[in-house]
Protein backbone atom coordinates (compact mmCIF):
# COMPACT_ATOMS: atom_id res chain seq x y z
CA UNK A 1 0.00 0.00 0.00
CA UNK A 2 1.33 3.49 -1.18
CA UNK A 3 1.66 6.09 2.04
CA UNK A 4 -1.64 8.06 2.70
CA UNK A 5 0.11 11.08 2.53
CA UNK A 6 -0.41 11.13 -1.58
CA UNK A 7 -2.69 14.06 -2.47
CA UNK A 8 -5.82 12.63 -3.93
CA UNK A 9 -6.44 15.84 -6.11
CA UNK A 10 -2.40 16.49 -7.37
CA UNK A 11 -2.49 12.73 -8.23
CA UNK A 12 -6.03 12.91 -9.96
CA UNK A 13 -4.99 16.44 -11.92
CA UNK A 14 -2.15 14.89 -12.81
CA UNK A 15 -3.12 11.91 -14.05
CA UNK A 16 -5.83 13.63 -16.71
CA UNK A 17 -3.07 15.84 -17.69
CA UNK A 18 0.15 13.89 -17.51
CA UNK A 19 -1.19 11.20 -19.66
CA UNK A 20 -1.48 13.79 -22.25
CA UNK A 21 0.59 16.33 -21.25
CA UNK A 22 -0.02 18.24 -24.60
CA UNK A 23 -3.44 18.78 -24.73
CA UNK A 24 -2.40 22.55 -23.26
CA UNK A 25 -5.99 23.95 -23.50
CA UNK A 26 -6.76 22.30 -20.57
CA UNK A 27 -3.05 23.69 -19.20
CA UNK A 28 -4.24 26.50 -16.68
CA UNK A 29 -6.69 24.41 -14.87
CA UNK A 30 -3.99 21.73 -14.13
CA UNK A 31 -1.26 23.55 -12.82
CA UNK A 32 -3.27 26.26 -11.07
CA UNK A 33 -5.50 23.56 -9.14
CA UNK A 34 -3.18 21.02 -8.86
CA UNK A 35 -3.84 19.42 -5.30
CA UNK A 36 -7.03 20.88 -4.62
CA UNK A 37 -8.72 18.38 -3.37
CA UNK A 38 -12.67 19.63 -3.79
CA UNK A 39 -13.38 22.36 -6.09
CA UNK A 40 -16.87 24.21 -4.97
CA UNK A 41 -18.29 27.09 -7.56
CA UNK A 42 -20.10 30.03 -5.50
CA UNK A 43 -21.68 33.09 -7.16
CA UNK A 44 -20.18 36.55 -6.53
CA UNK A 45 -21.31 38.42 -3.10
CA UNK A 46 -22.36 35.36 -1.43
CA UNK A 47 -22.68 35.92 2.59
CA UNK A 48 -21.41 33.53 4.84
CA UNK A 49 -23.08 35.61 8.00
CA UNK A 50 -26.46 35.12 6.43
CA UNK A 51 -26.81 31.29 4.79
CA UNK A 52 -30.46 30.27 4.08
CA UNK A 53 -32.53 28.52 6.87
CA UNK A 54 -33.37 25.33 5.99
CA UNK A 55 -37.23 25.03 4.40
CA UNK A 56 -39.81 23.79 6.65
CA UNK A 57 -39.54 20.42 4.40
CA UNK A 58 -36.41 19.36 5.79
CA UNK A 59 -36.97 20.29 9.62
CA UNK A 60 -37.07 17.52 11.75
CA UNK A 61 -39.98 17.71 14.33
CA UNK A 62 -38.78 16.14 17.93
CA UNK A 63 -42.33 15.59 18.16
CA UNK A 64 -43.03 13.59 15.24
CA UNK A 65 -39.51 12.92 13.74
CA UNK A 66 -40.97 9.77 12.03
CA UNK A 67 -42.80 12.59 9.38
CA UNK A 68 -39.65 13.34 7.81
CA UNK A 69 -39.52 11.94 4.17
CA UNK A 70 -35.87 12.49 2.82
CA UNK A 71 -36.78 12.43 -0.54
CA UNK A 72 -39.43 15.66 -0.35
CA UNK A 73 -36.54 17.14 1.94
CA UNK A 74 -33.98 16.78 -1.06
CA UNK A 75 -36.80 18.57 -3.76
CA UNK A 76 -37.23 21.15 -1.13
CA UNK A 77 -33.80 21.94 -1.11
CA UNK A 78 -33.42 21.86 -4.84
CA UNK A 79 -36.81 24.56 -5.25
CA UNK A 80 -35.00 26.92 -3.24
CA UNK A 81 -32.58 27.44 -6.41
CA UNK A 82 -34.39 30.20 -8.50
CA UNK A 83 -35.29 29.00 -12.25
CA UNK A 84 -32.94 31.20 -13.89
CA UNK A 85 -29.73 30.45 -11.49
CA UNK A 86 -30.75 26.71 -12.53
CA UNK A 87 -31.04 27.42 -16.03
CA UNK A 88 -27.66 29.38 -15.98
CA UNK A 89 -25.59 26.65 -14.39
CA UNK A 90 -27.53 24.08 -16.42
CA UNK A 91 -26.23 26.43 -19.34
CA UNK A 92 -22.83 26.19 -18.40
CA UNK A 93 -21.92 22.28 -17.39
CA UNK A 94 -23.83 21.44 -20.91
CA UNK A 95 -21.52 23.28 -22.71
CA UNK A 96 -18.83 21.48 -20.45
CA UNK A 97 -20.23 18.48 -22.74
CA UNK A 98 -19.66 20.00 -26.23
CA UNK A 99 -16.27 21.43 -24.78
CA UNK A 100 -15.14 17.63 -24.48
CA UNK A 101 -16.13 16.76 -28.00
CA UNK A 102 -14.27 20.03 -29.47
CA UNK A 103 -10.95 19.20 -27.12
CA UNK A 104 -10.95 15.69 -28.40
CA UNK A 105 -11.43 16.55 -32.22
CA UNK A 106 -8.79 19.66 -31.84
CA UNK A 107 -6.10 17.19 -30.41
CA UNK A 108 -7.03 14.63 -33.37
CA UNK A 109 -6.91 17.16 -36.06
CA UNK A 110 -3.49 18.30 -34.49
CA UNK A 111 -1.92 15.32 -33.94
CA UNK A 112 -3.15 14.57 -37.75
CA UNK A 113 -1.71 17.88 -39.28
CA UNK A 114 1.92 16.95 -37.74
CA UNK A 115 2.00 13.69 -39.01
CA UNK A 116 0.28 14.78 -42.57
CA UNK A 117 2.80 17.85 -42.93
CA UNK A 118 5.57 16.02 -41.49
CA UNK A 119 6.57 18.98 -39.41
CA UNK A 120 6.83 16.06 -36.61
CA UNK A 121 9.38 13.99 -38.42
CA UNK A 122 11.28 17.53 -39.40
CA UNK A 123 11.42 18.53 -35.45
CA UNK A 124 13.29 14.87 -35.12
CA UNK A 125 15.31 15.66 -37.75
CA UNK A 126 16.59 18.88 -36.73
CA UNK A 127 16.69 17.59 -33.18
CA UNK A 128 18.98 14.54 -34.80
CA UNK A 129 21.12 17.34 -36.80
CA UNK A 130 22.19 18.97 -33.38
CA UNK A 131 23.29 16.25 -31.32
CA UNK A 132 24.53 13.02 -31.15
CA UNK A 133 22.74 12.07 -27.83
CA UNK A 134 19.42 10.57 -27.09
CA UNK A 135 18.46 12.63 -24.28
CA UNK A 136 19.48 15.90 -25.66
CA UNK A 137 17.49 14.73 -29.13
CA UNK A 138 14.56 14.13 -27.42
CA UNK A 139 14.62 17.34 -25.64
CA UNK A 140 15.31 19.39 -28.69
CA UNK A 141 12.42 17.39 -29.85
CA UNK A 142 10.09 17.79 -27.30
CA UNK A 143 10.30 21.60 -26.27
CA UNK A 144 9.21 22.57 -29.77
CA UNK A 145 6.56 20.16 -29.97
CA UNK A 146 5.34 21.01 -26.83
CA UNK A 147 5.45 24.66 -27.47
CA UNK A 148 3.87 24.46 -30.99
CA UNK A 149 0.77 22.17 -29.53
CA UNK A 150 0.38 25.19 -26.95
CA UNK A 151 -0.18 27.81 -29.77
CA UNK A 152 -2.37 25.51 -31.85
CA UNK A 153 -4.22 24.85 -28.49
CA UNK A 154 -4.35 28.31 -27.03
CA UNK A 155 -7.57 29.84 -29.22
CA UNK A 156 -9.94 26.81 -27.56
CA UNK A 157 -7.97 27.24 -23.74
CA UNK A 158 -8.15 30.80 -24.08
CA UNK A 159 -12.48 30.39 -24.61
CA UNK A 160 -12.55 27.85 -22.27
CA UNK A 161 -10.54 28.99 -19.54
CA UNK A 162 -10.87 32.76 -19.91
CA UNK A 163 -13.52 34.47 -21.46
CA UNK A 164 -16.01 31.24 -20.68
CA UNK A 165 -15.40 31.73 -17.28
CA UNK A 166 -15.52 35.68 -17.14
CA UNK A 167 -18.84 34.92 -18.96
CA UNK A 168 -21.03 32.78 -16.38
CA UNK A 169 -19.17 34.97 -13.40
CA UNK A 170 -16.12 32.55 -11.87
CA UNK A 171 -12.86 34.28 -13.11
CA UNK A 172 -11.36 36.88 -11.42
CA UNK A 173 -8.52 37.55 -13.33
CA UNK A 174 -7.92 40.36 -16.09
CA UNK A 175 -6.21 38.97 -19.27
CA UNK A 176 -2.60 40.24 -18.19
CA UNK A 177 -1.94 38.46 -15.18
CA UNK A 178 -3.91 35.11 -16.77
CA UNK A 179 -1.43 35.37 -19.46
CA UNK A 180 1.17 35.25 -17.20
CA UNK A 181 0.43 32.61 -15.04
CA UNK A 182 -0.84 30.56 -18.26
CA UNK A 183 3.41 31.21 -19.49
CA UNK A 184 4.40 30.16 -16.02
CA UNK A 185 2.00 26.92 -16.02
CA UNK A 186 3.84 26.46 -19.74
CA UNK A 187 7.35 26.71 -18.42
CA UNK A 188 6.38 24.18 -15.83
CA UNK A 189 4.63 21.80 -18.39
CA UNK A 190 7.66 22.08 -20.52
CA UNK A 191 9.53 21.18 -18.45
CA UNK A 192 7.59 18.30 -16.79
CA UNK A 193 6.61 16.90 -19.88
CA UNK A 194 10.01 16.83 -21.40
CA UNK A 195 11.37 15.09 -18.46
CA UNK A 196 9.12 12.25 -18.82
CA UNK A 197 8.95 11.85 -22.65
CA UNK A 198 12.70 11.44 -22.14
CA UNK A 199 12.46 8.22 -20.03
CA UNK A 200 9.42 7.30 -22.04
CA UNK A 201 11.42 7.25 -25.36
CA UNK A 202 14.36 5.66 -23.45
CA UNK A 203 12.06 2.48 -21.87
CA UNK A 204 10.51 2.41 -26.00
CA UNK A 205 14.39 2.16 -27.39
CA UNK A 206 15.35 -0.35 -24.84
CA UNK A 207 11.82 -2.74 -24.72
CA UNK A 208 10.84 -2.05 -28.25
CA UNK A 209 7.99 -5.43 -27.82
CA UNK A 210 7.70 -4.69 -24.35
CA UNK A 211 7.54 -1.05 -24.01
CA UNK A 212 3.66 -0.74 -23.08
CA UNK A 213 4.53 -2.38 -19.68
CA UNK A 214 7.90 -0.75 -18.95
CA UNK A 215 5.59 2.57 -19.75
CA UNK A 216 2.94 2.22 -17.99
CA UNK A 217 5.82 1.48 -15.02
CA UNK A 218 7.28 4.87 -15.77
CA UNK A 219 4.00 6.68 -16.36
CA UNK A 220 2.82 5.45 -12.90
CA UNK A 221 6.24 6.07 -10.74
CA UNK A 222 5.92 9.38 -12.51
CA UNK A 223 2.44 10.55 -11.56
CA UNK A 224 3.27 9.24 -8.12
CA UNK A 225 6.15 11.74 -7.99
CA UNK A 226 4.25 14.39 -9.58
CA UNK A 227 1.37 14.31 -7.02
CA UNK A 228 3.69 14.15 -4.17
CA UNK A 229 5.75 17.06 -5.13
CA UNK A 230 3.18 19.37 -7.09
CA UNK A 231 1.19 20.82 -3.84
CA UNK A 232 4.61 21.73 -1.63
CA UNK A 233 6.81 23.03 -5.12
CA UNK A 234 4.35 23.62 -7.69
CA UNK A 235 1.03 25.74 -6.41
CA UNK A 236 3.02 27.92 -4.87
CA UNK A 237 3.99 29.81 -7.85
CA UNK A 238 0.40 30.77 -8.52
CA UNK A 239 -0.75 31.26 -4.61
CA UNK A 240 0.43 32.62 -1.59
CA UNK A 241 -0.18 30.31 1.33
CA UNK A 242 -0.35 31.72 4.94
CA UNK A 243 -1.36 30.08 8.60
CA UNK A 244 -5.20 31.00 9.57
CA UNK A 245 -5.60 32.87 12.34
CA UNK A 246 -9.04 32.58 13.12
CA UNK A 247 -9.38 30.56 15.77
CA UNK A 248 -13.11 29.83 15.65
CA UNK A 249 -12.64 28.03 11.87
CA UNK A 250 -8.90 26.95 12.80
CA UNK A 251 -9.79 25.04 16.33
CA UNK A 252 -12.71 23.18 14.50
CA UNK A 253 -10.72 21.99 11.64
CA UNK A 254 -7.66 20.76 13.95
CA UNK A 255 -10.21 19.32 16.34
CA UNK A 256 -11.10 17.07 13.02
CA UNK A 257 -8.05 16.37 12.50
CA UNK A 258 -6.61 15.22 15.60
CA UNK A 259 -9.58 13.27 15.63
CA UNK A 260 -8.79 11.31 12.92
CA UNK A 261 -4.96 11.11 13.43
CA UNK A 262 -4.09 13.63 10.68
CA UNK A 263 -0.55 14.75 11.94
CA UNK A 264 -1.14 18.98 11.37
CA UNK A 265 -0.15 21.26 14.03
CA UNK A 266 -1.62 24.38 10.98
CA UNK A 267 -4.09 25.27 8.64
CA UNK A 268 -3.10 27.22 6.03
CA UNK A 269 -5.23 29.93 3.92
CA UNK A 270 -4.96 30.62 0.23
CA UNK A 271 -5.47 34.05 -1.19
CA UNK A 272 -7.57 32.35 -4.28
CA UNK A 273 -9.51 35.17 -4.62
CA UNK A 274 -7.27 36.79 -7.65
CA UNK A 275 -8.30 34.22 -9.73
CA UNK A 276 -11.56 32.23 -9.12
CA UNK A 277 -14.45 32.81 -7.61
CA UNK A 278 -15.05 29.04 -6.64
CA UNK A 279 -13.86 27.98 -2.82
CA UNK A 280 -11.88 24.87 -2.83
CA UNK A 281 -9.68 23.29 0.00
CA UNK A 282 -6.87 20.35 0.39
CA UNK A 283 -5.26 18.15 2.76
CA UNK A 284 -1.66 17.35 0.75
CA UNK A 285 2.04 16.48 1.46
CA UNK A 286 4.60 14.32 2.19
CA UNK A 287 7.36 12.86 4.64
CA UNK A 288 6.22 15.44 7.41
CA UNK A 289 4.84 18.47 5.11
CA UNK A 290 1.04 17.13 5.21
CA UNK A 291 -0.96 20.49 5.66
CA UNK A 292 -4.17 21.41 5.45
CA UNK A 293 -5.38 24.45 2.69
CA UNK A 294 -8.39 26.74 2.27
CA UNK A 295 -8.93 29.19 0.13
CA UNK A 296 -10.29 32.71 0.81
CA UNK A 297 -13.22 32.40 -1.09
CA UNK A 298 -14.17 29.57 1.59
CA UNK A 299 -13.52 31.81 4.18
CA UNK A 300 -15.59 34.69 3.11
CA UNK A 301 -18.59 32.48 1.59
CA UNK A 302 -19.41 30.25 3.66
CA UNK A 303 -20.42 29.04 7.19
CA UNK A 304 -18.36 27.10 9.56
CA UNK A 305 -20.79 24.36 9.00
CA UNK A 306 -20.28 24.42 5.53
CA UNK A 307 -16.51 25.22 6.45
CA UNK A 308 -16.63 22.06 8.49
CA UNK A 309 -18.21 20.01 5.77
CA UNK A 310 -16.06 20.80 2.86
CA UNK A 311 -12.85 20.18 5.25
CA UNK A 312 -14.26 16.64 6.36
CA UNK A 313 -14.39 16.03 2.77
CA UNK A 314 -11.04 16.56 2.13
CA UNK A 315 -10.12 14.64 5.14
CA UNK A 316 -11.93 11.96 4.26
CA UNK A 317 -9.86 11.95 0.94
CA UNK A 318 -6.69 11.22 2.80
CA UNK A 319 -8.05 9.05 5.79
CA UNK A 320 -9.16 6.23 2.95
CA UNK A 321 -6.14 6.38 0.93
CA UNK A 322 -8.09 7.84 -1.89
CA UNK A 323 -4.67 8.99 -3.89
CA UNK A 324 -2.75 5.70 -3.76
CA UNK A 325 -6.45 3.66 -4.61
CA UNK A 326 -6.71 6.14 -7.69
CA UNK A 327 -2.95 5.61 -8.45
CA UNK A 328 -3.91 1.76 -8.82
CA UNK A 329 -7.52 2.29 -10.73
CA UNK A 330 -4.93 4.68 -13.56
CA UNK A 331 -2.24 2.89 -13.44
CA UNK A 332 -4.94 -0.17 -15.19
CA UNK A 333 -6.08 1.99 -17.10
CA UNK A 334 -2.63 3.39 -18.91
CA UNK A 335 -1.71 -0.58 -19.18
CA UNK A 336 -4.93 -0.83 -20.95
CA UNK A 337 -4.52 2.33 -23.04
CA UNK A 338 -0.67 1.37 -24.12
CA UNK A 339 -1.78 -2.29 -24.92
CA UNK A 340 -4.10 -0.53 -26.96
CA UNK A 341 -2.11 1.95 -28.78
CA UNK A 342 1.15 -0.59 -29.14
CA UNK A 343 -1.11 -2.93 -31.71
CA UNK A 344 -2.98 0.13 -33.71
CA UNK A 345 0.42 2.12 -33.46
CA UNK A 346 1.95 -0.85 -35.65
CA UNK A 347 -0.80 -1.13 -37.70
CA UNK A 348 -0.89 2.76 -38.52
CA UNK A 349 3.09 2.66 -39.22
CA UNK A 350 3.29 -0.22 -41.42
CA UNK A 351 0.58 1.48 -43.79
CA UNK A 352 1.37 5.14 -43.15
CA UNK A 353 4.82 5.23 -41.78
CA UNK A 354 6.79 6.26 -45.04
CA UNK A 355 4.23 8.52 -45.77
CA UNK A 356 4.23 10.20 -42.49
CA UNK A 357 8.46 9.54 -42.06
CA UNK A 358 8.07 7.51 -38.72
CA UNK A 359 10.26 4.71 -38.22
CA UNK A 360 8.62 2.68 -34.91
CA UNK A 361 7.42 3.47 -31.60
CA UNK A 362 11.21 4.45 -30.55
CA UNK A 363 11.09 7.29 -32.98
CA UNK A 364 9.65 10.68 -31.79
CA UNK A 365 8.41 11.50 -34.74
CA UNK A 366 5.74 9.00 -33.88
CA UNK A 367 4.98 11.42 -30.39
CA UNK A 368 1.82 12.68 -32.28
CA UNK A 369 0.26 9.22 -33.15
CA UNK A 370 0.85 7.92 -29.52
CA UNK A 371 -0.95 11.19 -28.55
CA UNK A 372 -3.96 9.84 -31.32
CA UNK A 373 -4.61 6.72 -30.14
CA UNK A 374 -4.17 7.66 -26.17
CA UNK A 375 -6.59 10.24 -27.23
CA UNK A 376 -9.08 8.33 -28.68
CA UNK A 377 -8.68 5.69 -26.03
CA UNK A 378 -9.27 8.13 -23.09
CA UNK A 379 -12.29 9.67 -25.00
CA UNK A 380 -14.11 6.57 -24.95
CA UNK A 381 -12.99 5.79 -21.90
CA UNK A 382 -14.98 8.68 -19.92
CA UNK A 383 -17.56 7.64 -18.32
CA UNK A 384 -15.56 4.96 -16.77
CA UNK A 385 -12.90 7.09 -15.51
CA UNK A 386 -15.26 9.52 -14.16
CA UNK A 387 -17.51 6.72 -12.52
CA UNK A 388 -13.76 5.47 -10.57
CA UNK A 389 -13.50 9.29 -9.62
CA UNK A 390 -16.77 9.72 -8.24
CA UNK A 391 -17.22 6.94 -6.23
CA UNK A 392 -14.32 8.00 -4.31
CA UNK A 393 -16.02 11.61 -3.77
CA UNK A 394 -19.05 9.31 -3.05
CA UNK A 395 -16.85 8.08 -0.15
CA UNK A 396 -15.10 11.11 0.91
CA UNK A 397 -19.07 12.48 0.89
CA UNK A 398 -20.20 9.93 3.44
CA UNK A 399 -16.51 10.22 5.58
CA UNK A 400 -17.46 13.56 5.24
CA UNK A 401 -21.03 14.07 7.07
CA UNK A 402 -20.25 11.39 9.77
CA UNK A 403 -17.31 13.21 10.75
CA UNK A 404 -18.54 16.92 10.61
CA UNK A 405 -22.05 16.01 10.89
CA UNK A 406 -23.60 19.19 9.16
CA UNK A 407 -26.52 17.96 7.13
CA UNK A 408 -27.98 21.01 6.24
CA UNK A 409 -24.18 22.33 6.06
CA UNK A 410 -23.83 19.80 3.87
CA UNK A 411 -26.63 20.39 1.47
CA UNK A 412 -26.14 24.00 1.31
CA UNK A 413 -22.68 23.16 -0.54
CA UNK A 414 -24.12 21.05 -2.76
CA UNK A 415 -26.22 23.96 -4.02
CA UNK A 416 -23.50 26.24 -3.62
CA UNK A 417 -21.71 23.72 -5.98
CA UNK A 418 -25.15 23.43 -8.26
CA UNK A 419 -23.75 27.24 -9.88
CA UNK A 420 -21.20 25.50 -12.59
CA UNK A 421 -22.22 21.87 -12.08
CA UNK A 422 -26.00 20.44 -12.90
CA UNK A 423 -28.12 20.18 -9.75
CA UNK A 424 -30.31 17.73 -11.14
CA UNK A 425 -28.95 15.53 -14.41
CA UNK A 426 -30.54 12.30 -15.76
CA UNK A 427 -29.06 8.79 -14.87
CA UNK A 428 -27.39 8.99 -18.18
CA UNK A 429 -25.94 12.45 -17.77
CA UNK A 430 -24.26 11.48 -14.62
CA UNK A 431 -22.86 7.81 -15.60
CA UNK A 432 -20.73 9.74 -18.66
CA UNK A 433 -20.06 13.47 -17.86
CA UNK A 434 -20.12 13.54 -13.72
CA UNK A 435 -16.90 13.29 -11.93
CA UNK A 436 -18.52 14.18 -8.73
CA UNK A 437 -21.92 13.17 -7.11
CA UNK A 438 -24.49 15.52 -8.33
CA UNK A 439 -26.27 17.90 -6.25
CA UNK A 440 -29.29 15.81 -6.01
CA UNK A 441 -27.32 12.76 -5.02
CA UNK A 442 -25.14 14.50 -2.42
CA UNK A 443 -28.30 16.39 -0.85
CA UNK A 444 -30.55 12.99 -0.85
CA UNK A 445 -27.34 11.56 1.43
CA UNK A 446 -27.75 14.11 3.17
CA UNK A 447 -30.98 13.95 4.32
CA UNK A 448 -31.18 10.26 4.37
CA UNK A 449 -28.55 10.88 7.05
CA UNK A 450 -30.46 13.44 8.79
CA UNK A 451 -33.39 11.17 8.95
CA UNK A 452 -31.42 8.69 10.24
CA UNK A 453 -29.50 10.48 12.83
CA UNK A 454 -30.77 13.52 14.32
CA UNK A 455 -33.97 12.69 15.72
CA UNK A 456 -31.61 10.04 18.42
CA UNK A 457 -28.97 12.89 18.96
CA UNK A 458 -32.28 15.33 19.86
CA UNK A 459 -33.82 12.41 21.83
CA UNK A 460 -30.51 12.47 23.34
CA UNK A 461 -30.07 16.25 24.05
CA UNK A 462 -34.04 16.38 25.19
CA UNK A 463 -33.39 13.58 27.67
CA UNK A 464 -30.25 15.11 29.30
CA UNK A 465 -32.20 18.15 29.78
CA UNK A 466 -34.80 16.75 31.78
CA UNK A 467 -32.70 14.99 33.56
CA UNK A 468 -30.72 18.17 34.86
């Protein structure tokens, strides 16, 4: 078993990206969030001193707690969302679905142009031209590969990232200082991504028949690393991190902690604010760095319910292990996908290789039909991959309310969460685009553990007061 100290979010950013680390329209998003371990969207102004009471619906009489259905709790909750702020956030997570079609085909058409035009095999030929050694060839190779994928990406990042999120209210950011973090998230990518294509293309020259298991050895020691090292080394360059001193949020969150033998002395806050509008929150680190994150959005938009919620979420993330489990669900999954792309990489080069100037799976050249059939393999692939992910959130979700036992805390995130992500999908929706419980699901556990809970904890209370 892998140490619990992996960050479940670094390893699961990481893994979308990494496998494809040159599919740079989704670039921002990875670096910038990597190890956050829940993302929550709130709308603008939002008042943490004045959260909405509960609707009679979901009040538990001590009376009659028998009465309470969970299910007409859980629509009651969702009919407190006006129609329009529904049909807005509806609005924006089915576009999410058209934006994964348009990704996919831009990386195919790429990938296609630079075998077509053979500009791939002339950036291995020029790399060739220049040196003599392997490593230095495949970094002359990659940097300008990477950097050219960027450009042909950036139009579709800079809609998706940028002005679609100015549009439905969660960006912060003017373009100037986006820019610049988007170079800085680059240089880091570049860097990153050369690194491992340079091991890659080493295990391919040395296992040429074997290389899809050697690779998906390297791609999983290397996503390990990654998600270790990315919260301590690599958010830092977008985010200033500094202790909390609040002590009525701080003690809480410790209290949880300590509770379930998470070894933090500090919480740290994160002044997200200058980019997002969403609150989001981690528990991350490593070989006596584990610390626990949350951002100023959180801070200023919510209650310490909710507070307490969201952070036994994230706890609940590291108590089960959630980052070395995912490790082993991906690290199936890139077996599968390089089992998959070593027999239709053969195929392809056998009928197109002259054409396209690519020599075998050891050649770089061939980067761009890897990138293909990975591509193609992960696309199909996505409702499976975000079924793995979200029955781990499923889990965190239930860790979650038993250890912070905030219902209604609970439920008001989910709504809070309901302004980029679909309150209410259909079974289908959910099995192939949903990462995440909905808002539905999460609010229904909610109150199914309400019903189940609080009338004995008031029974409880009621009888202790008598009794004094």
């Amino acid at each position: 078993m892998l140490p619990r100290r992996v960050s479940y979010r670094a390893f699961l950013l990481c893994n979308r990206s990494l496998l494809l680390p040159f599919m740079f329209n989704r670039l921002n998003l990875i670096l910038l969030l990597v190890g956050v371990c829940l993302t929550i969207a709130l709308s603008n102004g939002a008042d943490a001193q004045q959260a909405p009471t509960p609707p009679p619906a979901v009040r538990i009489s001590a009376e009659n707690p028998g009465a309470f259905d969970p299910a007409t709790a859980t629509q009651a909750w969702l009919d407190t969302v006006p129609s329009d702020q529904r049909a807005k956030s509806d609005a924006y997570f089915e576009g999410g679905y058209w934006l994964i079609i348009w990704n996919f085909l831009l990386v195919v058409a790429i990938s296609i142009f630079l075998l077509a035009s053979r500009t791939s095999a002339a950036l291995r030929d020029f790399a060739e031209r220049r040196s003599r050694f392997k490593a230095i060839q495949l970094s002359l190779y990659a940097i300008p590969y990477l950097l050219l994928v960027y450009l042909l990406t950036f139009p579709l990042n800079f809609y998706e990232n940028f002005y679609r999120e100015h549009q439905y209210g969660f960006a912060t950011q003017s373009f100037v200082p986006w820019f610049r973090e988007q170079l800085i998230a680059l240089g880091v990518a570049v860097i990153i991504g050369t690194i491992l294509l340079i091991v890659l293309y080493a295990v391919f020259r040395r296992a040429p028949r074997t290389w899809w298991i050697w690779g998906t050895i390297v791609t999983v020691i290397f996503l390990f690393t990654v998600a270790f090292i990315a919260p301590i080394y690599i958010e830092p360059l977008f985010n200033t991190y500094k202790p909390l001193s609040n002590p009525e949020i701080r003690d809480p969150i410790l209290a949880m902690a300590r509770a379930n033998e998470i070894p933090v002395k500090q919480i740290f806050e994160v002044d997200a604010s200058r980019q997002t509008t969403r609150v989001s929150a981690n528990v991350a680190g490593f070989l006596g760095t584990t610390r626990i994150a949350l951002n100023d959005n959180l801070l200023k938009q919510c209650t310490l319910p909710e507070i307490r919620e969201v952070m036994a979420h994230e706890m609940g993330h590291y108590v089960l292990n959630h980052g070395a489990k995912l490790l082993t669900y991906f690290g199936i999954f890139v077996f599968i996908g390089f089992a998959f792309s070593r027999i239709l990489f053969e195929v392809a080069v056998k009928r197109w290789g002259n054409k396209w100037s690519v020599r075998g799976i050891a050649d770089p050249a061939g980067l761009p039909l890897l990138v293909l059939i990975l591509s193609i393999f992960i696309f199909i692939l996505t409702p499976f991959l975000n079924t793995v992910v979200r029955v781990t959130e499923r889990e965190a979700d239930a860790f979650g309310i038993n250890t912070a036992r905030e219902p209604d805390g609970m439920a008001k995130v989910a709504l809070k969460l309901g302004a980029y992500r679909k309150l209410n999908p259909t079974p289908l929706e959910e099995f192939i685009f949903f990462d995440h419980p909905s808002g539905r699901a999460r609010i229904r556990m909610a109150m199914d553990w309400k019903a189940a809970h609080l009338p004995a904890g008031e029974a409880t209370m009621e009888n202790a007061a008598a009794a004094h």
